[in-house]
Protein backbone atom coordinates (compact mmCIF):
# COMPACT_ATOMS: atom_id res chain seq x y z
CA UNK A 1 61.59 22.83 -21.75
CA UNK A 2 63.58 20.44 -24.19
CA UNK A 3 62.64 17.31 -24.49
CA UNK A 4 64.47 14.41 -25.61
CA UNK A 5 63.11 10.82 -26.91
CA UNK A 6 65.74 8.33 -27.56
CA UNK A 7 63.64 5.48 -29.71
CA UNK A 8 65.00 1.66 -28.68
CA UNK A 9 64.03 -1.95 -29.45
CA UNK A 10 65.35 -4.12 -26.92
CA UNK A 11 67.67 -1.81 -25.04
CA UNK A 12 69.77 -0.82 -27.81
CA UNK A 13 69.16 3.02 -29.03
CA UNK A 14 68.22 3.57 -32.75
CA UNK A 15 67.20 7.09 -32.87
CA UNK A 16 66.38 10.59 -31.38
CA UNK A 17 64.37 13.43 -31.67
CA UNK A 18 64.80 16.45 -29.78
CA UNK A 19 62.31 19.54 -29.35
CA UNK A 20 61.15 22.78 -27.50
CA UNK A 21 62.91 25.56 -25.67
CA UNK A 22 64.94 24.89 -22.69
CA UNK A 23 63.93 28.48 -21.04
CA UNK A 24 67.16 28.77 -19.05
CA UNK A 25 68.30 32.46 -20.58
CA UNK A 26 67.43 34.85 -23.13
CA UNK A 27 68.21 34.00 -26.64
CA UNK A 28 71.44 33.71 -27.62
CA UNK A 29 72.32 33.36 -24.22
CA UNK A 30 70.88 29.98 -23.02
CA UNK A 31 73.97 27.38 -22.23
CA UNK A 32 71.27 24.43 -21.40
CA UNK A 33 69.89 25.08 -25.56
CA UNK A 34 73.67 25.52 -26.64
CA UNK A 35 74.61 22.42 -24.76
CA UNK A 36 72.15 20.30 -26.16
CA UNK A 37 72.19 21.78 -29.68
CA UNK A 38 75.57 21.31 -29.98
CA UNK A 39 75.55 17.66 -28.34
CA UNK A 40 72.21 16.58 -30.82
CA UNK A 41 74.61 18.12 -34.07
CA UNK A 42 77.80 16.33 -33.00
CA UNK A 43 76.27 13.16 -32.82
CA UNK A 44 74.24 13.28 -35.94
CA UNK A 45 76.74 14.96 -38.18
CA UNK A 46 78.98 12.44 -37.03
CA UNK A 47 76.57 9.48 -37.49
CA UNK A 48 75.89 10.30 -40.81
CA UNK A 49 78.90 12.28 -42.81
CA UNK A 50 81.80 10.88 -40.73
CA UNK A 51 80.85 7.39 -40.28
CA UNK A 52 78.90 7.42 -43.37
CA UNK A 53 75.64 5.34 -41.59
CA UNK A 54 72.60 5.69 -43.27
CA UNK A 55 69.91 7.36 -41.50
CA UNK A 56 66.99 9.82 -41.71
CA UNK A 57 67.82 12.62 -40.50
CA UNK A 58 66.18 16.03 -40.42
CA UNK A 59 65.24 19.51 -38.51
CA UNK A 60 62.02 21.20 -39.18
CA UNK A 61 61.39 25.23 -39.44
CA UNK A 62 60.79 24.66 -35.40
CA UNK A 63 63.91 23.35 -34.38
CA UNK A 64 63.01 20.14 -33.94
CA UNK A 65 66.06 17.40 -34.70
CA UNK A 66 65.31 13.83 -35.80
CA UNK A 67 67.12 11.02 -36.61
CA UNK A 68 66.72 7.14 -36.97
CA UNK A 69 68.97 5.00 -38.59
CA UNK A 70 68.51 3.05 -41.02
CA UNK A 71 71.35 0.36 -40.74
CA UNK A 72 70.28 -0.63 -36.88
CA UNK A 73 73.48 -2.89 -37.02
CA UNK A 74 75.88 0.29 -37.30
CA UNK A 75 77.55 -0.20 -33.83
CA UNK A 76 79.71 2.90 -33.66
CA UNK A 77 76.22 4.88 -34.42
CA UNK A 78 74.51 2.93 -31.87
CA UNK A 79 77.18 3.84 -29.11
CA UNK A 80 77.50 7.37 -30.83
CA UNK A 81 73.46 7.40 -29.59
CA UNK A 82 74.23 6.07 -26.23
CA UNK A 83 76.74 8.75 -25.73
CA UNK A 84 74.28 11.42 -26.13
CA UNK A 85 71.76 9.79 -24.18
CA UNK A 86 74.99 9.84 -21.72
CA UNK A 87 75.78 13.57 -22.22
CA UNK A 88 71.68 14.67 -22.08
CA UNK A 89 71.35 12.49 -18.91
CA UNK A 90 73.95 13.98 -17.04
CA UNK A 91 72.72 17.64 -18.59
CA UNK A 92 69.40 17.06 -17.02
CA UNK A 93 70.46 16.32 -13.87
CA UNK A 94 71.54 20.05 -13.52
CA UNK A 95 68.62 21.33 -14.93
CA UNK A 96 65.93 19.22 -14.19
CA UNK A 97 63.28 22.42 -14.71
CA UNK A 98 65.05 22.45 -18.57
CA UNK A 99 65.54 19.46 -19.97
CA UNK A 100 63.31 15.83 -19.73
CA UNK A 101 64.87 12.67 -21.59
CA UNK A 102 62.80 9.48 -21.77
CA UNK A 103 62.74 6.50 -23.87
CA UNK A 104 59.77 5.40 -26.67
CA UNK A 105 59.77 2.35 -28.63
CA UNK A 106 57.77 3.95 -31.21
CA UNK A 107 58.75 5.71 -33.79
């Protein structure tokens, strides 16, 4: 299973991270992984080369993706967060057996 915790303070989102396997098909195969790979990418390539936010950002050798900004403030990378919270919501709703998103205020 994937699992994905968006970090908040107060309601507004100021970071991700985003582990495990979703299990759905064989390797190369699996359209829930894709999906969220592709989502998690989008939104942090876009937080921090297009929009040029600062943030830590990072995936270890398990293909597990971080990132927490750095400039909280950044609006268009805080709704660029809530838009993949949107996107992973909606994802898990399908496939409830591969994919959990919850919510930590600790980072």
């Amino acid at each position: 299973m994937i699992t994905a915790r968006f970090l908040e303070e107060e309601g507004i989102p100021f970071g991700f991270e985003i582990s495990g396997h979703a299990g759905h098909a064989e390797f190369g195969n699996d359209i829930v992984c894709a999906s969220v790979s592709s989502a998690a990418y989008l939104t942090a390539n876009g937080i921090t080369d297009v929009i040029l936010c600062e943030a830590e950002a990072s995936v270890d050798e398990q293909g597990r993706m971080r990132l927490i900004l750095e400039d909280r403030e950044n609006a268009i990378a805080v709704e660029m967060i809530r838009s993949l919270i949107f996107h992973l919501e909606n994802l898990a709703k399908d496939y409830p057996k591969n994919l959990k998103v919850f919510f930590d205020t600790e980072v």
